[in-house]
Structure formats: structure tokens, C-alpha cells
C-alpha atoms as a PDB file:
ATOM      1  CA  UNK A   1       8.175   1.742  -1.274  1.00  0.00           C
ATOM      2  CA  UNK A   2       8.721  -1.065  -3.834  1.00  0.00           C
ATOM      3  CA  UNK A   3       6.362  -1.898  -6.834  1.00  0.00           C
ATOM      4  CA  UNK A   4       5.361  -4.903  -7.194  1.00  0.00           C
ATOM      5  CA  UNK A   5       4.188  -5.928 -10.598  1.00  0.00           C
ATOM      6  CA  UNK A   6       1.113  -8.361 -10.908  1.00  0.00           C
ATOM      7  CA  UNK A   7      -0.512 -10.582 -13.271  1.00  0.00           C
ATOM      8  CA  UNK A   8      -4.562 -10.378 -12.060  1.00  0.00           C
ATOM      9  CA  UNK A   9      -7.600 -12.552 -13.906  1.00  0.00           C
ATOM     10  CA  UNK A  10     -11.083 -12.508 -14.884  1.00  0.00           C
ATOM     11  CA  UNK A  11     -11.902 -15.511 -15.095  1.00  0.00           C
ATOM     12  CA  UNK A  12     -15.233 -15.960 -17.221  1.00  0.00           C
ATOM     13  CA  UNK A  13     -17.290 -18.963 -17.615  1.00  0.00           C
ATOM     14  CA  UNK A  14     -19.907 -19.909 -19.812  1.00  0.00           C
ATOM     15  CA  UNK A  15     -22.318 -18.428 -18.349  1.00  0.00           C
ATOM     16  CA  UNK A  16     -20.589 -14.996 -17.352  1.00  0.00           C
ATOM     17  CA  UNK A  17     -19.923 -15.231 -14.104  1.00  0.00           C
ATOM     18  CA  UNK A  18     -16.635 -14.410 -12.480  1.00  0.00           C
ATOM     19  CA  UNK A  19     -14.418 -16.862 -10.903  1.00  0.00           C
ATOM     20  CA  UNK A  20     -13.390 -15.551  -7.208  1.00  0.00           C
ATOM     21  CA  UNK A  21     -11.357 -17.046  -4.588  1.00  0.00           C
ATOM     22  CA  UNK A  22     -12.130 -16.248  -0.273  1.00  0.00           C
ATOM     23  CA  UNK A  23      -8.856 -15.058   1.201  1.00  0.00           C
ATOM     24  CA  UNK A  24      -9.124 -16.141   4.983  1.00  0.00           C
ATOM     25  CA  UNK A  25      -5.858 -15.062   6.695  1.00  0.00           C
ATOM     26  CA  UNK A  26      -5.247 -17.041  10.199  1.00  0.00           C
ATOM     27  CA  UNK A  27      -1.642 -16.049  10.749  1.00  0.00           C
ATOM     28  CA  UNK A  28       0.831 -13.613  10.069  1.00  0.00           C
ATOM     29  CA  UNK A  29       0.753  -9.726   9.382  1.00  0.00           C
ATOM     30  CA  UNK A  30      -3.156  -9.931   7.658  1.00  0.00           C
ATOM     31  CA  UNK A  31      -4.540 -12.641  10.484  1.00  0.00           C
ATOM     32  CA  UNK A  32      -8.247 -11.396  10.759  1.00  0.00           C
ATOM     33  CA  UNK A  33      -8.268 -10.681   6.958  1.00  0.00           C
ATOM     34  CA  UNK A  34     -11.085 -12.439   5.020  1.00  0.00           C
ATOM     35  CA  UNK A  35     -11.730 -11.208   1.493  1.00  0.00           C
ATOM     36  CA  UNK A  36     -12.967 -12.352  -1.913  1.00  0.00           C
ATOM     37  CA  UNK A  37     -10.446 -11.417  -5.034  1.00  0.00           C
ATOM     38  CA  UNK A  38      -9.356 -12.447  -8.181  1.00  0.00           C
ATOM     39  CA  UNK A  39      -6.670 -15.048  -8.817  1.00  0.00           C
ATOM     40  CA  UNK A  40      -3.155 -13.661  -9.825  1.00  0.00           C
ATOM     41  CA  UNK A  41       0.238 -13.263  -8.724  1.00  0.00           C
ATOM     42  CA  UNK A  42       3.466 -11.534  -8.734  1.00  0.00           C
ATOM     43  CA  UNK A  43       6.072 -10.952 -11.598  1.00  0.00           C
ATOM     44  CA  UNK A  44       9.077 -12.797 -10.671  1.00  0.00           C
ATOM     45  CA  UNK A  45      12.718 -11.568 -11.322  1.00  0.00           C
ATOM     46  CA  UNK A  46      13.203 -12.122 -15.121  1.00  0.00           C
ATOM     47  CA  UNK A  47       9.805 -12.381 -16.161  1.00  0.00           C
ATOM     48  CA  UNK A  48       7.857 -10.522 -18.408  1.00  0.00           C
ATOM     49  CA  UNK A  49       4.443  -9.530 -17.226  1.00  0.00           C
ATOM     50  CA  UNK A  50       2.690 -12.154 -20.010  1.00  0.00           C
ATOM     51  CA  UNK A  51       5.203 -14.645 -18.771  1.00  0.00           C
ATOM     52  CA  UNK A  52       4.061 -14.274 -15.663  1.00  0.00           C
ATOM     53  CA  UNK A  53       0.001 -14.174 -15.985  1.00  0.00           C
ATOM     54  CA  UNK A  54       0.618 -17.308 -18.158  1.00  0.00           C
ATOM     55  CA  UNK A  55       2.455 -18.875 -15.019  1.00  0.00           C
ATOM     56  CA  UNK A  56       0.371 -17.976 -12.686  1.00  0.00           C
ATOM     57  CA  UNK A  57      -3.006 -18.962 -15.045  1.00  0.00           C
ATOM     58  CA  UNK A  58      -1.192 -22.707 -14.773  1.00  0.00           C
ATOM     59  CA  UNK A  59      -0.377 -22.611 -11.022  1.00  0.00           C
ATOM     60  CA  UNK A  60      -3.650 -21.403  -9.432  1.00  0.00           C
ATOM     61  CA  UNK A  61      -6.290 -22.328 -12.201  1.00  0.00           C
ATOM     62  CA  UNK A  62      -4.771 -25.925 -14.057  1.00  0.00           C
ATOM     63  CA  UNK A  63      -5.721 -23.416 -17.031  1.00  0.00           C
ATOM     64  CA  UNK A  64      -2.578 -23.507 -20.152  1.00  0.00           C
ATOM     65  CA  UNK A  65      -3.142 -20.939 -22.564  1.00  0.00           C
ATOM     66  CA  UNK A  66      -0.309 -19.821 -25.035  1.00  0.00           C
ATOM     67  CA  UNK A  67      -1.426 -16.470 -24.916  1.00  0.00           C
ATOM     68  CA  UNK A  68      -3.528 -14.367 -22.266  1.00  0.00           C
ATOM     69  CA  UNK A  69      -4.503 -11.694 -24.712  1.00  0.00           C
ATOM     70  CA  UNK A  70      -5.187  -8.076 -23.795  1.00  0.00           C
ATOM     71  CA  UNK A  71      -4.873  -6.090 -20.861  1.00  0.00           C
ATOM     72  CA  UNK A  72      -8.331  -5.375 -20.337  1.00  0.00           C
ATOM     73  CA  UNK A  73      -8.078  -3.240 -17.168  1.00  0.00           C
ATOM     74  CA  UNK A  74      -4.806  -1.733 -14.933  1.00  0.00           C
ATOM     75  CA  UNK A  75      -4.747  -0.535 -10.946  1.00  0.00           C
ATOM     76  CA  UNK A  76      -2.303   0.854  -8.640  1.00  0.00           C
ATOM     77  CA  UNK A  77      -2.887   0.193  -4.963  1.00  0.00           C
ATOM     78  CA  UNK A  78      -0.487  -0.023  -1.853  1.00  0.00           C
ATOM     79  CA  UNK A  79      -1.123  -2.856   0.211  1.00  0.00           C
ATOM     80  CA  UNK A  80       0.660  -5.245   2.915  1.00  0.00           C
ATOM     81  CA  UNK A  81       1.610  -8.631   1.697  1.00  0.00           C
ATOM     82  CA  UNK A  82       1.879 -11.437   3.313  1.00  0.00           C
ATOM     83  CA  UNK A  83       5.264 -11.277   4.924  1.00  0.00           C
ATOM     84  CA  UNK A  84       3.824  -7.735   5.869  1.00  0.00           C
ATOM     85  CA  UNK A  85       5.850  -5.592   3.625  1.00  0.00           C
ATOM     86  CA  UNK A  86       4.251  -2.240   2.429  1.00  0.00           C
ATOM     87  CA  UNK A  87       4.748  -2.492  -1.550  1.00  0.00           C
ATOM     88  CA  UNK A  88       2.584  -0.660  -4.805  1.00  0.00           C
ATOM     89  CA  UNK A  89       0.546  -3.549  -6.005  1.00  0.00           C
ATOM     90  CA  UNK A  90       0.675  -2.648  -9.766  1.00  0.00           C
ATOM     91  CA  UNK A  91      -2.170  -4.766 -11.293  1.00  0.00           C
ATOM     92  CA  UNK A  92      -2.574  -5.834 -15.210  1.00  0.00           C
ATOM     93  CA  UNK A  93      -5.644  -7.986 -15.475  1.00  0.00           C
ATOM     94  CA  UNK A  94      -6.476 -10.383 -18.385  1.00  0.00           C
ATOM     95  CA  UNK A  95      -9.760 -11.736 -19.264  1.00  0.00           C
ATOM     96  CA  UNK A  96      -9.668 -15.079 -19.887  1.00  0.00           C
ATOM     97  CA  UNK A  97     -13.063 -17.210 -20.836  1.00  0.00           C
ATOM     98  CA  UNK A  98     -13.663 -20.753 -20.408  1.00  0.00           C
ATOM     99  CA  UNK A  99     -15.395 -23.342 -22.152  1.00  0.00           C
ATOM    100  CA  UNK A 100     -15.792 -27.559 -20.927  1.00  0.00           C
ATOM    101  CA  UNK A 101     -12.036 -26.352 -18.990  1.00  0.00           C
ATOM    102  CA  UNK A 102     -11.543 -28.379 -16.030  1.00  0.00           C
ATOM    103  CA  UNK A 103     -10.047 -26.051 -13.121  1.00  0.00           C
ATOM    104  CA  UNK A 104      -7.367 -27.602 -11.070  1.00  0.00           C
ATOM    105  CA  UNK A 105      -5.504 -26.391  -7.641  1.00  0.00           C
ATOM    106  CA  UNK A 106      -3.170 -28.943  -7.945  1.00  0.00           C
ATOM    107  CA  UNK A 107      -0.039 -26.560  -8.177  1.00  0.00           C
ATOM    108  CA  UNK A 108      -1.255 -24.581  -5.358  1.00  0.00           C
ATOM    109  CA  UNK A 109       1.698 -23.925  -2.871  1.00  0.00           C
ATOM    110  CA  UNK A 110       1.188 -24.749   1.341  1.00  0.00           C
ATOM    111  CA  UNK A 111       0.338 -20.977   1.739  1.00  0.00           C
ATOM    112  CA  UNK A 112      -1.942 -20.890  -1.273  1.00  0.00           C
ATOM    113  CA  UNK A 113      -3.925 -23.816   0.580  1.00  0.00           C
ATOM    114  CA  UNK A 114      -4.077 -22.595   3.849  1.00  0.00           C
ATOM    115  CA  UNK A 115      -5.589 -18.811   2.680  1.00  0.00           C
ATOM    116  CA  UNK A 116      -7.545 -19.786   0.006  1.00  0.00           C
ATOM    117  CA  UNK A 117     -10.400 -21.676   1.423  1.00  0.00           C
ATOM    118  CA  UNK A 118     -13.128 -20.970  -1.366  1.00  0.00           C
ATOM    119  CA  UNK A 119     -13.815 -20.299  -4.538  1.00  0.00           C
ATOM    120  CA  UNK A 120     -17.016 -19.453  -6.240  1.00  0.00           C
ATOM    121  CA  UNK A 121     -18.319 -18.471  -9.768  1.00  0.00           C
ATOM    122  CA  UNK A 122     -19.775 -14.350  -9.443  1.00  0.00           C
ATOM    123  CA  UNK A 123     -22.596 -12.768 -11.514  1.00  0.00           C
ATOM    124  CA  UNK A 124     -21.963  -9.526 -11.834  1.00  0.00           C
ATOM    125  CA  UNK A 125     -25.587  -9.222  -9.491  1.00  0.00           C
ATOM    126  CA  UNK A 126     -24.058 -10.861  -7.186  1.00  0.00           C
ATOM    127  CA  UNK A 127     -21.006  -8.509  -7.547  1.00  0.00           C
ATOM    128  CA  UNK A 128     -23.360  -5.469  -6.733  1.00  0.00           C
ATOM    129  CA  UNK A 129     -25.281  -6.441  -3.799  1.00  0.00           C
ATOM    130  CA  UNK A 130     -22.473  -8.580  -1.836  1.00  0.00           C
ATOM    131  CA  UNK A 131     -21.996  -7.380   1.758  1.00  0.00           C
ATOM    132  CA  UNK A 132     -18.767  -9.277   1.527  1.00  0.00           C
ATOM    133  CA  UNK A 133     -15.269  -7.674   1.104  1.00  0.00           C
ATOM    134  CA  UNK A 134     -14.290  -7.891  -2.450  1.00  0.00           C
ATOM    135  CA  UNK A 135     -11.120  -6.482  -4.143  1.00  0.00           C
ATOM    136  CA  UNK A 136     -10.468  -4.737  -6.069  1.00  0.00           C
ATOM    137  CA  UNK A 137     -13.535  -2.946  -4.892  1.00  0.00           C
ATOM    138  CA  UNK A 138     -14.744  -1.913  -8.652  1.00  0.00           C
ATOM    139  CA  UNK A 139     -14.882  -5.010 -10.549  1.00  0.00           C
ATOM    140  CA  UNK A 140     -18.508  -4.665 -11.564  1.00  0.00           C
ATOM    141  CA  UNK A 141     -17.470  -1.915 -13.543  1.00  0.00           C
ATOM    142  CA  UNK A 142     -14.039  -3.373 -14.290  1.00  0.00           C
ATOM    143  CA  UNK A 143     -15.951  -6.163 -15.839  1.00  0.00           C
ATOM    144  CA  UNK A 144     -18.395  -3.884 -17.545  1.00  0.00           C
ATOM    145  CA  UNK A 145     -15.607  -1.777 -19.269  1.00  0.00           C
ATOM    146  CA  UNK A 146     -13.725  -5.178 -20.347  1.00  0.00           C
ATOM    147  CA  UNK A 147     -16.939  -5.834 -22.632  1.00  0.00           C
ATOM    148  CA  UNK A 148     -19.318  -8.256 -20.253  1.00  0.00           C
END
């Protein structure tokens, strides 16, 4: 099974809630999934892992940084992607924090906008008590050991 290396976010505003986006699969291999999660994406061939978190910041945020700091918390999972390949989702996540930043989807590809049809800011209250399907499944207490 491959391993797939992936930049992951936790996205912090002002206030301290977490930015998560609602994964509704229509089509495809995960048609019936619907799931909250983190933004984030692949490394692609020749990237470095910062390289890529810094890409995919731009691309599904509108957020430049010239650094994303820290890895503040690591997973290993196998899951199905998309095209329904089995591959080990090997996860780095970076807190990032935002002040007056303006999000944008603007660089969002025709896939991204079809499956992600919501986004919404978190407390970590919220996180706790939500009925809803959230990966990864421990990011109250990823969020807790990152410092917030």
C-alpha cells in the first residue's frame, strides 16, 4: 500500500475556534460520505512537505505565509481516496492563526467545489459534543496538545 504524505491545518481564528470544511461526496468510490475535516492536501512529486502545506495554505484558504512553522501534531491512517485507491494517509499538521485575514476559495479546483460544500469556524465545545463525523476523530485533544 502506498504512503501518501500530507500537509493538514489548524486553522485558528481570533477567537479560537477551528476552521473546518463539510466533505459531502455525491459520486465516485466515497458517494454517501459526508464528513467535517481539516483543510490540507497531498505532497506532490518534488515537493518538500513545507512546500507543500505552504501550497496548499494558498490553494484552499487565499492564506500566503512564508513559513507554516512547527509540526504541531502527526497521524498515520489508511484510507480510500477519491479515485478509490487504498493508500497510508501520513498527516503533518501546522497551526496556523489568523488575524483581519480574508479567506478565499478562489483556487479551489472543480472537485474541491463540488465536495466541499461548507465551512464553519469550531470551538473546541463544539468539537466535543458534535454528533457529526469529524476527522481526524481526536482533534479536541490534537488542539489541546498544540497549546489552545
Amino acid at each position: 500500500m502506498r504512503r501518501r504524505p500530507s500537509a493538514r491545518f489548524l486553522i485558528l481564528n481570533e477567537a479560537g475556534e477551528l476552521l473546518l470544511f463539510r466533505f459531502v461526496h455525491k459520486r465516485g468510490p466515497l458517494a454517501g460520505l459526508d464528513f467535517w475535516a481539516t483543510s490540507g492536501g497531498g505532497v506532490e512529486e518534488g515537493e518538500t512537505l513545507e512546500q507543500a502545506a505552504l501550497r496548499e495554505l494558498l490553494e484552499e484558504t487565499g492564506l500566503r505565509r512564508d513559513s507554516v512553522g512547527e509540526v504541531v501534531a502527526r497521524r498515520e491512517v489508511v484510507m480510500q481516496l477519491p479515485d478509490g485507491e487504498h493508500a497510508i494517509s501520513d498527516e503533518w499538521y501546522y497551526l496556523v492563526r489568523l488575524g483581519a485575514d480574508a479567506l478565499s476559495w478562489e483556487s479551489w479546483t472543480d472537485f474541491e467545489r463540488e465536495v466541499m460544500v461548507e465551512h464553519r469556524w469550531w470551538s473546541l465545545e463544539d468539537l466535543r459534543r458534535t454528533r457529526a463525523t469529524v476527522w481526524p476523530e481526536n482533534l479536541a485533544e490534537m488542539l489541546d496538545a498544540a497549546g489552545d
